[in-house]
N, C-alpha and C. Protein backbone atom coordinates (compact mmCIF):
# COMPACT_ATOMS: atom_id res chain seq x y z
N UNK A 1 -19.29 160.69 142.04
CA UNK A 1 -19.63 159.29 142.16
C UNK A 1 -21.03 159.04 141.62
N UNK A 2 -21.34 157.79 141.17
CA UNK A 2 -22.88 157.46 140.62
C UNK A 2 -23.84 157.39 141.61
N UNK A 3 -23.47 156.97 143.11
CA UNK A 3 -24.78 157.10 143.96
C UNK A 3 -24.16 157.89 145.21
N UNK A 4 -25.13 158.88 145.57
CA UNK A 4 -25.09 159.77 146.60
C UNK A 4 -24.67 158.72 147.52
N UNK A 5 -23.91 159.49 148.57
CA UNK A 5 -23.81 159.18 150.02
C UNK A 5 -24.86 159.53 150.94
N UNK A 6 -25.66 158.28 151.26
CA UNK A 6 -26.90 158.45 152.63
C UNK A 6 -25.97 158.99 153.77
N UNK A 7 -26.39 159.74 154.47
CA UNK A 7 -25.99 160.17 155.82
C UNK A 7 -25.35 158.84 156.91
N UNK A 8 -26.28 158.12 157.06
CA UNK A 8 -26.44 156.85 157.76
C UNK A 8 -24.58 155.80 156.98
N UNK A 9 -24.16 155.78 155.65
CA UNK A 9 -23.43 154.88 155.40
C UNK A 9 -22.24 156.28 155.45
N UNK A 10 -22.39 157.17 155.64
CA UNK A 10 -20.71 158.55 155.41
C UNK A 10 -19.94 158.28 155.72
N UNK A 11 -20.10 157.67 156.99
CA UNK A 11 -18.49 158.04 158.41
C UNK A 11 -18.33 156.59 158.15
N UNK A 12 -18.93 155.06 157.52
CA UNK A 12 -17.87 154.11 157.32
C UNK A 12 -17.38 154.44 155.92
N UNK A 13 -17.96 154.63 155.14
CA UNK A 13 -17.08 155.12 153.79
C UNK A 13 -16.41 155.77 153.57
N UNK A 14 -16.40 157.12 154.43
CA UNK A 14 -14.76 158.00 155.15
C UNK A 14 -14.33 157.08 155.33
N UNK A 15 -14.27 156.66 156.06
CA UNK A 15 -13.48 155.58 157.08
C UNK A 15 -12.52 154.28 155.76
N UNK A 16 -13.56 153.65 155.26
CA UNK A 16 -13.25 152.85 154.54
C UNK A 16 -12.12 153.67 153.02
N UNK A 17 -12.65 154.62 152.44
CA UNK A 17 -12.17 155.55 151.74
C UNK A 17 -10.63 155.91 151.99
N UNK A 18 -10.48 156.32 153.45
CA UNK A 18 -9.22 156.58 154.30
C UNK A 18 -8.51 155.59 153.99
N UNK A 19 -8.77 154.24 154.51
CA UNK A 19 -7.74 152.76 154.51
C UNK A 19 -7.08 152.86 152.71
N UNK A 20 -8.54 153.14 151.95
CA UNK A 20 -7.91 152.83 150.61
C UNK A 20 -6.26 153.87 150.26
N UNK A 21 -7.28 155.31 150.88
CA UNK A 21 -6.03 156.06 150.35
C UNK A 21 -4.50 156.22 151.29
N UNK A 22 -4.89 155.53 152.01
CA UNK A 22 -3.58 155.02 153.08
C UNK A 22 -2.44 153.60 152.18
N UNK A 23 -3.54 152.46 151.70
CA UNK A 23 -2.94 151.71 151.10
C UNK A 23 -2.46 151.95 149.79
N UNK A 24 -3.17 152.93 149.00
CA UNK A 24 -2.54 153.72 147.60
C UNK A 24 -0.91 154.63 147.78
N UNK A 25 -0.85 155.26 149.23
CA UNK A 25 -0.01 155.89 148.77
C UNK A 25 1.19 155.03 149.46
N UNK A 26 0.95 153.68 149.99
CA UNK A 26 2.35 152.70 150.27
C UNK A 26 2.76 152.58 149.35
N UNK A 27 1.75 151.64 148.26
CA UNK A 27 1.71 151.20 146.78
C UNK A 27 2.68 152.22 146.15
N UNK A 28 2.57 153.25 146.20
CA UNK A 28 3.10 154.67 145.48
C UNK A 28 4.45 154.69 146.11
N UNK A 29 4.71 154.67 147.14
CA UNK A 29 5.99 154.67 148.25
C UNK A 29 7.17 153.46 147.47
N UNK A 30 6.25 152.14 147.06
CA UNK A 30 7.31 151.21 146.90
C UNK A 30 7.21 151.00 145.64
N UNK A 31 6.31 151.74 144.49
CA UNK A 31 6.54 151.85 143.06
C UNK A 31 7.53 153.18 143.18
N UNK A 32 7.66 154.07 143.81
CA UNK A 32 8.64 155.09 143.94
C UNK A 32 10.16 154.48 143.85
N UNK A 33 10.56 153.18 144.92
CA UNK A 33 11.43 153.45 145.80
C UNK A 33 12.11 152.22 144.43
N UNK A 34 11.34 151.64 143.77
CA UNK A 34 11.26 150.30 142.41
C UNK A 34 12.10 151.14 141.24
N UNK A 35 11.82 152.49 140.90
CA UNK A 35 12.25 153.39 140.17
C UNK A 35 13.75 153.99 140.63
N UNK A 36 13.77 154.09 141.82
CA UNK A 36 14.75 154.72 142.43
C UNK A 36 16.05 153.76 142.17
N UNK A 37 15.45 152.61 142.58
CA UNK A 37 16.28 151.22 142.45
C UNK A 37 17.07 151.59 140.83
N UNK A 38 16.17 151.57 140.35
CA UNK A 38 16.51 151.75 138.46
C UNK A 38 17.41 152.73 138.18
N UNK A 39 17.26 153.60 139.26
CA UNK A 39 18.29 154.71 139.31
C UNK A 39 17.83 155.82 138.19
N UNK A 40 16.21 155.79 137.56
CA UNK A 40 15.29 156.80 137.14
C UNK A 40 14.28 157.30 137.55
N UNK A 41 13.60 158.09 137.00
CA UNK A 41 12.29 158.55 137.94
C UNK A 41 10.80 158.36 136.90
N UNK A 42 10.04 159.02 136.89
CA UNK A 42 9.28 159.22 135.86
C UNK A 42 9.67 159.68 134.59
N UNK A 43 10.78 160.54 134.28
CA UNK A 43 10.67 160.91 133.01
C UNK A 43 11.83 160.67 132.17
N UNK A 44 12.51 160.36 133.01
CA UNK A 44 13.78 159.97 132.19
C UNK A 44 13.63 159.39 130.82
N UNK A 45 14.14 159.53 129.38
CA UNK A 45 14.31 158.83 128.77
C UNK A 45 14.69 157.14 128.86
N UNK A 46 14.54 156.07 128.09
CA UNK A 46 14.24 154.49 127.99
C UNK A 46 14.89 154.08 126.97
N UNK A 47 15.41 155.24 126.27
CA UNK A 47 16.32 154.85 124.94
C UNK A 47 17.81 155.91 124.90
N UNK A 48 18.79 155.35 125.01
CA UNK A 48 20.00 156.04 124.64
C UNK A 48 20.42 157.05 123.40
N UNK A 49 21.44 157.75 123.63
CA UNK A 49 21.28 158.78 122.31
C UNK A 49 21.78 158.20 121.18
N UNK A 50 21.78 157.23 120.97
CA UNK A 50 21.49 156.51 119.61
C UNK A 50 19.81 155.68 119.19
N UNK A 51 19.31 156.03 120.22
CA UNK A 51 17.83 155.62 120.07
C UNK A 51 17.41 154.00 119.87
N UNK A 52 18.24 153.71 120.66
CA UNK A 52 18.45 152.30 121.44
C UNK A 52 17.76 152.20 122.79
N UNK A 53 16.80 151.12 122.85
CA UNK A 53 16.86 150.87 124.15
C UNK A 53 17.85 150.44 125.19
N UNK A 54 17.40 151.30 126.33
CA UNK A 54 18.76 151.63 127.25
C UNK A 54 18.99 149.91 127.67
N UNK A 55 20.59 149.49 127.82
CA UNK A 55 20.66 148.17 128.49
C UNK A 55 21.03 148.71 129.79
N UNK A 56 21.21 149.61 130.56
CA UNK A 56 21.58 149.46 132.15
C UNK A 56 20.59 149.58 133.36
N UNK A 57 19.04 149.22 132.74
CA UNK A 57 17.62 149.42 133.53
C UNK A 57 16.78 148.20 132.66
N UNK A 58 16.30 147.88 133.89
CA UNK A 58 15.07 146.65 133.42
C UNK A 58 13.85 147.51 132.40
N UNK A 59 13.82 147.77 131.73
CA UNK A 59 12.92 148.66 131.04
C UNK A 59 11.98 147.76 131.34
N UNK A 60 11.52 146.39 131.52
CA UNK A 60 10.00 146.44 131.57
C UNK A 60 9.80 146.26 133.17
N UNK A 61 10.68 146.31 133.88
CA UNK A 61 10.34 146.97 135.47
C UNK A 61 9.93 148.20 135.58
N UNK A 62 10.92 149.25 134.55
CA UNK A 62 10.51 150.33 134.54
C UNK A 62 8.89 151.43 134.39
N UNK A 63 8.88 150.48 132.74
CA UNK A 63 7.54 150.60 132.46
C UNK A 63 6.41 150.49 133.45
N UNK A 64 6.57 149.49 133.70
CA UNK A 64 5.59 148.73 134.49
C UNK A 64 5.07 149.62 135.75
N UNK A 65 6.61 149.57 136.54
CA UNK A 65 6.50 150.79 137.80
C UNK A 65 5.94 151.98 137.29
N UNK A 66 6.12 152.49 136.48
CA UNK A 66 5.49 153.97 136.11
C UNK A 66 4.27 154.03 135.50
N UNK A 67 3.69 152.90 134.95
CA UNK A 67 2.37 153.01 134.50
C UNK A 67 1.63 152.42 135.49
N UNK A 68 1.78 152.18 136.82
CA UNK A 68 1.18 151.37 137.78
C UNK A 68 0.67 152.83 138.64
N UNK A 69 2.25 153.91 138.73
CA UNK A 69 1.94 155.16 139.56
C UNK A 69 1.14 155.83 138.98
N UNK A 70 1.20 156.44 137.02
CA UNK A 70 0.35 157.24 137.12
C UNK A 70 -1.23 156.86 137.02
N UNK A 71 -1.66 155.55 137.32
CA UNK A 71 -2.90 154.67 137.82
C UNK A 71 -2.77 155.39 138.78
N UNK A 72 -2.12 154.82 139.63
CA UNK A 72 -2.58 155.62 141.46
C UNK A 72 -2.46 156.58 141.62
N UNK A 73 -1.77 157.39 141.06
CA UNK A 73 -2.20 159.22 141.41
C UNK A 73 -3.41 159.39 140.79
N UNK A 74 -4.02 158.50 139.56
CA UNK A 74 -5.26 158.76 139.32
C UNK A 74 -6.41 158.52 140.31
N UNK A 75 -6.05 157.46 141.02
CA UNK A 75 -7.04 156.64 142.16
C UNK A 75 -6.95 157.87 143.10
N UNK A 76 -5.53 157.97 143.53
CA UNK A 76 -5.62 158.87 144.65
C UNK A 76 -6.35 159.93 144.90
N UNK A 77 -6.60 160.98 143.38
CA UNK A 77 -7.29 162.12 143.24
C UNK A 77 -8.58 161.70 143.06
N UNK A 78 -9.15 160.70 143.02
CA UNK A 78 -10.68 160.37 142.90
C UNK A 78 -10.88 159.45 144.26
N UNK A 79 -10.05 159.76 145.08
CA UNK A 79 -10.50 159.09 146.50
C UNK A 79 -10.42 159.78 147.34
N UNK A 80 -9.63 161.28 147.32
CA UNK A 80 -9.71 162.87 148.26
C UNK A 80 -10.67 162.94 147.59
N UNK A 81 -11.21 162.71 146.39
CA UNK A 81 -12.67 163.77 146.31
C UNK A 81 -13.47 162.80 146.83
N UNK A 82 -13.81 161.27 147.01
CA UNK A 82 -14.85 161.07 147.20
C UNK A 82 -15.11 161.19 148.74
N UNK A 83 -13.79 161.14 149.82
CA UNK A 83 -13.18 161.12 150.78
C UNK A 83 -14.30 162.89 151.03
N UNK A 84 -14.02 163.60 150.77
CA UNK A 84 -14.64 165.23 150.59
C UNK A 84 -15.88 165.07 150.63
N UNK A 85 -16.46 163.95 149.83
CA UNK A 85 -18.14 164.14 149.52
C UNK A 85 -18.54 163.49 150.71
N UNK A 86 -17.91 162.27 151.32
CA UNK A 86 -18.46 161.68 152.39
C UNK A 86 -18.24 162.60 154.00
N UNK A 87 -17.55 163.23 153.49
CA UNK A 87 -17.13 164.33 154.83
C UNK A 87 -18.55 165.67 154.46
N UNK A 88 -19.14 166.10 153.87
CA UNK A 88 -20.38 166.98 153.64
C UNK A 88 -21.25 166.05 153.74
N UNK A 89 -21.37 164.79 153.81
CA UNK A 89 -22.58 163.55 154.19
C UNK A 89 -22.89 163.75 155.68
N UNK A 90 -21.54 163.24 156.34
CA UNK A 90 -21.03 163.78 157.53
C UNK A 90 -21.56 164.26 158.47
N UNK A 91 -21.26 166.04 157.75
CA UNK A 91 -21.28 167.10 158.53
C UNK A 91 -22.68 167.21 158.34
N UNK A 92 -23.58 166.52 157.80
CA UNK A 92 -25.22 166.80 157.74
C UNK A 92 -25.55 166.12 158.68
N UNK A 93 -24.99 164.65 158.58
CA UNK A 93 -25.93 164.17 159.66
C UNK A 93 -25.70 164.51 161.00
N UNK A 94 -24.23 164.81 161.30
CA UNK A 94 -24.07 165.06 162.67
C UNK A 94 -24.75 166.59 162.82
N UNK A 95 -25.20 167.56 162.25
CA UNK A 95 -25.58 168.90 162.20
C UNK A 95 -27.20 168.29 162.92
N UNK A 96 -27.64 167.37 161.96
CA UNK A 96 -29.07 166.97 162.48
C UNK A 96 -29.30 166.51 164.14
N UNK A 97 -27.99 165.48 164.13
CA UNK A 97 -27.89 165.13 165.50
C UNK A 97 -27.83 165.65 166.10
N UNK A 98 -26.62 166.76 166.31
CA UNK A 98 -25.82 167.73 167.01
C UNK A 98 -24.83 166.50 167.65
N UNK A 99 -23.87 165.92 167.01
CA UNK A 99 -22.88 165.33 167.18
C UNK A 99 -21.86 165.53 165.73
N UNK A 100 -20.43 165.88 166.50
CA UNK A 100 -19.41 165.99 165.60
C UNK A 100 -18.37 165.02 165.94
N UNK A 101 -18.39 164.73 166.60
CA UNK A 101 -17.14 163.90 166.98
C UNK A 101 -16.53 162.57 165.73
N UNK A 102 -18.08 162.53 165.43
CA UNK A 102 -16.67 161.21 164.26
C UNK A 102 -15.48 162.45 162.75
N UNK A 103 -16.80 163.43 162.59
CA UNK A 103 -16.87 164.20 161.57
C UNK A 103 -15.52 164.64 162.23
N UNK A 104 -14.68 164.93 162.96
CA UNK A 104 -13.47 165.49 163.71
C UNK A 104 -12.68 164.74 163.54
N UNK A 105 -12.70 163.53 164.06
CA UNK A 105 -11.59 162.48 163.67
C UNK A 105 -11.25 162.31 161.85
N UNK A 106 -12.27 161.84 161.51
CA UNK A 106 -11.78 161.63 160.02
C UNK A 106 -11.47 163.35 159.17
N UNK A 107 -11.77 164.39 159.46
CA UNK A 107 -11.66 165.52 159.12
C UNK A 107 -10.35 166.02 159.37
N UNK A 108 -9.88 165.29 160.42
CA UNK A 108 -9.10 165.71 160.68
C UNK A 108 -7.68 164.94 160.02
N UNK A 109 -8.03 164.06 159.35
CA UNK A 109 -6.79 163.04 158.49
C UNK A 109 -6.92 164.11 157.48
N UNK A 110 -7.94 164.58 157.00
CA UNK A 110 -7.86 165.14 155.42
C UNK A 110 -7.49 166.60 155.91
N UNK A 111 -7.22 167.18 156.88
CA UNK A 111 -7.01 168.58 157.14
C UNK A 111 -5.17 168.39 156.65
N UNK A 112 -4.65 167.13 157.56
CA UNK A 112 -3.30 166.97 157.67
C UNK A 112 -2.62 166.19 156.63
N UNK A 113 -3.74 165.81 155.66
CA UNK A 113 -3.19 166.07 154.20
C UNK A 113 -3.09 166.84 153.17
N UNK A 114 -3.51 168.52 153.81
CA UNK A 114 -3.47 169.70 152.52
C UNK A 114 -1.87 170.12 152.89
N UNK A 115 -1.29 170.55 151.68
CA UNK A 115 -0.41 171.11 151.59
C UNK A 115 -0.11 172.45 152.80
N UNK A 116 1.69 172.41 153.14
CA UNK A 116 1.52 173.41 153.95
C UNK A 116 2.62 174.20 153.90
N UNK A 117 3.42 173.89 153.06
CA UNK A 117 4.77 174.20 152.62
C UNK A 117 4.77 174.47 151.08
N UNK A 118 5.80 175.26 150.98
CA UNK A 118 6.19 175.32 149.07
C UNK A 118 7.38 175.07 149.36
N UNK A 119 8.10 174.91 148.17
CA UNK A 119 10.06 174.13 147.69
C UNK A 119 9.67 175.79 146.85
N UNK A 120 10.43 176.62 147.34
CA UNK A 120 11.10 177.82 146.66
C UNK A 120 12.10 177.48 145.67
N UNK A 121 13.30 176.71 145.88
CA UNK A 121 14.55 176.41 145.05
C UNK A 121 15.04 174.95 145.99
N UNK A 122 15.49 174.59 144.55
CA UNK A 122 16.04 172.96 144.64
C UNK A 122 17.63 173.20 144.28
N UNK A 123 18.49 173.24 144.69
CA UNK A 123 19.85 173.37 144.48
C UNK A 123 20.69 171.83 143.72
N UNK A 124 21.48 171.95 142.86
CA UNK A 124 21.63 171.22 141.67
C UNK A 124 22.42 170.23 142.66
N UNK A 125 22.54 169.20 142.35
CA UNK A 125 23.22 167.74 142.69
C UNK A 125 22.62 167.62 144.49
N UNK A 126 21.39 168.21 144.55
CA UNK A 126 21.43 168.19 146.11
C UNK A 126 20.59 167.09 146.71
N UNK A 127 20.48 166.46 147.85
CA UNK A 127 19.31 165.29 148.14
C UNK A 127 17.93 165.35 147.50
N UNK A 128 17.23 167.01 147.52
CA UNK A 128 16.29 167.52 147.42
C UNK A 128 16.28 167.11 145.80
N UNK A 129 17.08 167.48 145.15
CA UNK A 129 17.15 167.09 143.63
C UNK A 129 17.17 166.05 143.19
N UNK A 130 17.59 165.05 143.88
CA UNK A 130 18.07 163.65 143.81
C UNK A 130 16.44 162.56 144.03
N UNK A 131 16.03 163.03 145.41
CA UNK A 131 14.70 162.89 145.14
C UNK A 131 13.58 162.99 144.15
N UNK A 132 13.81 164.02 143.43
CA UNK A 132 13.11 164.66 142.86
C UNK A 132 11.87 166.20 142.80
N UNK A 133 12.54 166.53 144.11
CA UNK A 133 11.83 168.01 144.21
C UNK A 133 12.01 168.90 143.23
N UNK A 134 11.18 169.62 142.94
CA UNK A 134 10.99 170.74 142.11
C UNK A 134 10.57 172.27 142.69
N UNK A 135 11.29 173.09 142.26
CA UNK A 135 10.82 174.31 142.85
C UNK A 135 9.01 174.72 142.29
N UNK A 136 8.51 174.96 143.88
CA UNK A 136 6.54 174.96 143.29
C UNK A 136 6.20 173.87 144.03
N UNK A 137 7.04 172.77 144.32
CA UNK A 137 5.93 171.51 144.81
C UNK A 137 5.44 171.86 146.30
N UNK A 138 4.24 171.64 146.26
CA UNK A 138 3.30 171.92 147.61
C UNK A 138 3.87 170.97 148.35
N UNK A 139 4.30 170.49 149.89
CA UNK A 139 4.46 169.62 150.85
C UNK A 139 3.51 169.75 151.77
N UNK A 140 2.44 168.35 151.45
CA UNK A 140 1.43 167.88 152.16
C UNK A 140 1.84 167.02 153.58
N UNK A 141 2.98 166.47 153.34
CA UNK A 141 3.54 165.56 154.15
C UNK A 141 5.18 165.32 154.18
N UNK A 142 5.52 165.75 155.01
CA UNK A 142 6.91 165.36 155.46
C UNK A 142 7.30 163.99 156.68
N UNK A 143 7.45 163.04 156.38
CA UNK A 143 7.48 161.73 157.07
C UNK A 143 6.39 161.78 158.33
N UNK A 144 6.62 162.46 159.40
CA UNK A 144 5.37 162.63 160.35
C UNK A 144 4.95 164.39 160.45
N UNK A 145 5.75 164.66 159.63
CA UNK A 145 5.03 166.12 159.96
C UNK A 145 3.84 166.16 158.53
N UNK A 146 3.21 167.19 159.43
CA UNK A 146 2.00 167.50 158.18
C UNK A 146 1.36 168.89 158.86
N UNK A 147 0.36 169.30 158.50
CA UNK A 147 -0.04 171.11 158.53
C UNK A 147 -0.43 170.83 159.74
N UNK A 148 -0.60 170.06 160.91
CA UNK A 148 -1.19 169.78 162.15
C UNK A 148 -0.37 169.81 162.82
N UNK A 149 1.08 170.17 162.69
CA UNK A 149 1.82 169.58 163.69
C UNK A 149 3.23 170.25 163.24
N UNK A 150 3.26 170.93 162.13
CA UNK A 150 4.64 171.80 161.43
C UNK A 150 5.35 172.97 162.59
N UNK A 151 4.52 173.68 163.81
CA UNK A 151 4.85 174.27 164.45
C UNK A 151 5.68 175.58 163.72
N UNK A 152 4.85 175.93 162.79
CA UNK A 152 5.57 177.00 161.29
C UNK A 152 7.14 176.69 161.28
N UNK A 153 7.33 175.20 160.55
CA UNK A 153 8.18 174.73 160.10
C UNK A 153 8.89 174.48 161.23
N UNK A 154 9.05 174.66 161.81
CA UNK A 154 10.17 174.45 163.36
C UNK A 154 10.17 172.95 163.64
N UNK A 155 9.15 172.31 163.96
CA UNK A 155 8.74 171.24 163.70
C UNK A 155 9.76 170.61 162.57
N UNK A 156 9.39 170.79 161.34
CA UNK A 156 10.18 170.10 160.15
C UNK A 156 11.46 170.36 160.54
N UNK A 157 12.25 171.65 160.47
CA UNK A 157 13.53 171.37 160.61
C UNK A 157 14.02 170.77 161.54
N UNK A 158 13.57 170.79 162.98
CA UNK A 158 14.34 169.37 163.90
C UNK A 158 14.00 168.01 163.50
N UNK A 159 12.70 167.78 163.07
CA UNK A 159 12.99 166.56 162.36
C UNK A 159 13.39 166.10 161.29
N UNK A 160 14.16 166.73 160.57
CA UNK A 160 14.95 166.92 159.49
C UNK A 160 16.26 166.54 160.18
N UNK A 161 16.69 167.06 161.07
CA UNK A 161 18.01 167.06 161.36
C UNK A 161 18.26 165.40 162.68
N UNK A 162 16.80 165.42 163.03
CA UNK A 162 16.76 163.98 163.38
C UNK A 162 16.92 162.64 163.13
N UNK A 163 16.83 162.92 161.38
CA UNK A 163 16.47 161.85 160.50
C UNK A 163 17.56 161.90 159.73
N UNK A 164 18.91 162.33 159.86
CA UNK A 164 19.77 162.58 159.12
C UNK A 164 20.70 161.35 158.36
N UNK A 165 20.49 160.94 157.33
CA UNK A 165 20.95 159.65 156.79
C UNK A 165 19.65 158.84 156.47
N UNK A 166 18.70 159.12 156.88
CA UNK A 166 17.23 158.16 156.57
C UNK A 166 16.40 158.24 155.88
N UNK A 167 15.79 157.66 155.33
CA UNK A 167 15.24 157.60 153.69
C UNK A 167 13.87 158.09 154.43
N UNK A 168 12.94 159.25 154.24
CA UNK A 168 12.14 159.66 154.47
C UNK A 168 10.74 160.12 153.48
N UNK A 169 9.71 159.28 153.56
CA UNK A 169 8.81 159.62 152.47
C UNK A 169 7.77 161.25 152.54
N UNK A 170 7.90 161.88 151.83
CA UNK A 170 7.61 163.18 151.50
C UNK A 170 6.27 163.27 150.88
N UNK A 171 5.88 163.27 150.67
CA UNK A 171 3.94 163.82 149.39
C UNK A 171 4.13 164.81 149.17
N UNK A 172 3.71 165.45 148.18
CA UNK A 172 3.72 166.41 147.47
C UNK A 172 2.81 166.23 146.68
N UNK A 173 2.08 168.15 146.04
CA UNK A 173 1.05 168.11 144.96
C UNK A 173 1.67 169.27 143.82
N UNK A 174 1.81 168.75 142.95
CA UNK A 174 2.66 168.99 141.44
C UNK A 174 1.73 168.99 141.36
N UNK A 175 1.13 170.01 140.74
CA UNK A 175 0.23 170.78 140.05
C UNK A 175 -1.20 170.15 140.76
N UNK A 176 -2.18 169.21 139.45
CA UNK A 176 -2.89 168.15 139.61
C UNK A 176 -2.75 167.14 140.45
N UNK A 177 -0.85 166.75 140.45
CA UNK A 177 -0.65 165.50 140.82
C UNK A 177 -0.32 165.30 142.39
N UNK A 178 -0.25 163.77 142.68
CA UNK A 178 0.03 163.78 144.21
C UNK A 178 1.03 162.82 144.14
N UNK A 179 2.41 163.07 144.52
CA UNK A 179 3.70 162.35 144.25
C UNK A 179 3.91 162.23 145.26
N UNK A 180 4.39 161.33 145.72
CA UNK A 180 5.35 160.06 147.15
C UNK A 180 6.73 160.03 146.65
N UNK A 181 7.85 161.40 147.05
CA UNK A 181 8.99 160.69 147.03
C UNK A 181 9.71 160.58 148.21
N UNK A 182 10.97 159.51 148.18
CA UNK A 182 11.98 159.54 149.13
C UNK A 182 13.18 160.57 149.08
N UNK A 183 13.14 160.79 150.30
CA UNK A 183 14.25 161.82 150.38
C UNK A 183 15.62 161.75 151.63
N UNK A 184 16.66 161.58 151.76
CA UNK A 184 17.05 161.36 152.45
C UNK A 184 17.96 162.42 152.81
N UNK A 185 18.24 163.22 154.01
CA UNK A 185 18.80 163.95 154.63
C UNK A 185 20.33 164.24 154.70
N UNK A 186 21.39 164.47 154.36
CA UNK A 186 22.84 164.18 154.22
C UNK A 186 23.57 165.68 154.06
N UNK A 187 25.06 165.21 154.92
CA UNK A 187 25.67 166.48 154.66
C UNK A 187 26.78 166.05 153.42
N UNK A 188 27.05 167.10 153.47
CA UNK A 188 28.86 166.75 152.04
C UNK A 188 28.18 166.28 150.83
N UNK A 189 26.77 167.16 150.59
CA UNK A 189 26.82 166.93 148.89
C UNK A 189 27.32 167.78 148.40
N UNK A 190 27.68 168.81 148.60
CA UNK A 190 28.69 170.15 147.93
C UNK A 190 27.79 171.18 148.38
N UNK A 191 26.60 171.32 149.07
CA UNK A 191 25.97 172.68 149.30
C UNK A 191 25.51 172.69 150.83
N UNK A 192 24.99 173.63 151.29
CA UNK A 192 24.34 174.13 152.18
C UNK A 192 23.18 173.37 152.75
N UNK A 193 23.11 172.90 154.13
CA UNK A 193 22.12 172.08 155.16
C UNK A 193 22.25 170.87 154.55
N UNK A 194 20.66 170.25 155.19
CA UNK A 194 20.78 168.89 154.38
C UNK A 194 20.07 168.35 153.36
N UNK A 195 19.23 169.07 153.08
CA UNK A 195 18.38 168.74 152.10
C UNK A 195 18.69 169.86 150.31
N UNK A 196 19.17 170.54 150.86
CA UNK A 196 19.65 171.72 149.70
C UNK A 196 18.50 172.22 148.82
N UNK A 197 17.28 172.43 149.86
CA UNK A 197 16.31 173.23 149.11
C UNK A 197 15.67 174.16 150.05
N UNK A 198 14.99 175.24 149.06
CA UNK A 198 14.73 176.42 150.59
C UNK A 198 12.92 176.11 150.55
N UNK A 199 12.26 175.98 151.97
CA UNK A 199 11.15 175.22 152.09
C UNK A 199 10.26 176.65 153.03
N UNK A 200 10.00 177.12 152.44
CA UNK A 200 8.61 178.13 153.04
C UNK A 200 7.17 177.55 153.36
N UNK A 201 6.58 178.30 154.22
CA UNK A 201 5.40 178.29 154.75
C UNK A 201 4.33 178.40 153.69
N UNK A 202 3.22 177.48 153.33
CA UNK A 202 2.34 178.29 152.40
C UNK A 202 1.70 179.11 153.16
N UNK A 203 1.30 180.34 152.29
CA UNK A 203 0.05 181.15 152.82
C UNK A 203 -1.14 180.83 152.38
């Protein structure tokens, strides 16, 4: 950022920082769910194999939705970092004080947004695929679960099996990126559980 964080302004600009990246990743949730509608994702081709633009998608909904997301995954990754710098603002001043308590609360949103899971394998025609999982994607967030509360996955799978039929928003970090998809839980797609991907613990 161009001007340091004073000690004295940290914990509202966490704070304030937080709301933004709370309201970025709705934004992301319902440019997701805009695409889904379209019945494409990010990469799909926009022109048919005659190199026609496709007529069975609003192509400039399309457009639009997808150049709006990869804006906000840009925002998003420059608001965990600035989110980071105001959390070492933080932890100075309360070190001076000898008070932690705000530095805990807001530390503790960004703890339960690191990744805590990997997608080992995505099984073909499965929810998990349909969504858009990829084998590699980190899971930062599973609808209310997150690394605070996974109970080494035990956690996720009953609420997995809670949510069965319900459109559930996921985060994930692809590589660089930080993706919001929906995923919804179902049996009788032709494979195994409900999501048809195998979901490990990160180390």
């Amino acid at each position: 950022m161009g001007n340091e964080l004073t000690p004295k302004s940290a914990e509202l600009t966490a704070r304030q920082l937080m709301e933004q990246k709370d309201a970025i990743e709705n934004e992301l949730k319902e440019l997701e769910q805009i695409l889904k509608g379209q019945g494409v994702g990010m990469v799909e081709p926009l022109v048919d194999k005659s190199g026609f633009p496709r007529d069975d998608i609003d192509l400039v909904t399309v457009r639009t939705a997808r150049s709006k997301i990869i804006s906000l995954r840009n925002d998003h990754k420059d608001i965990m970092k600035q989110i980071e710098e105001a959390l070492h603002a933080m932890h100075a001043e309360n070190k001076a004080n000898k008070e932690d308590k705000s530095v805990e609360t807001v530390e503790t949103v960004i703890i339960r947004s690191r990744p805590f899971a990997i997608v080992n394998a995505v099984a073909p025609d499965s929810p998990a695929r349909e969504a858009g999982l990829l084998k590699g994607d980190e899971i930062a967030r599973f609808g209310s679960i997150h690394s605070g509360n996974h109970q080494k996955l035990q956690a996720l799978n009953t609420y997995i099996a809670d949510n069965e039929g319900k459109s559930i928003g996921v985060t994930i970090e692809r590589g660089k990126e930080i993706l919001v998809l929906q995923l919804t839980p179902k049996r009788g797609w032709g494979g195994r559980g409900l999501l048809g991907c195998h979901i490990s613990l990160l180390k």
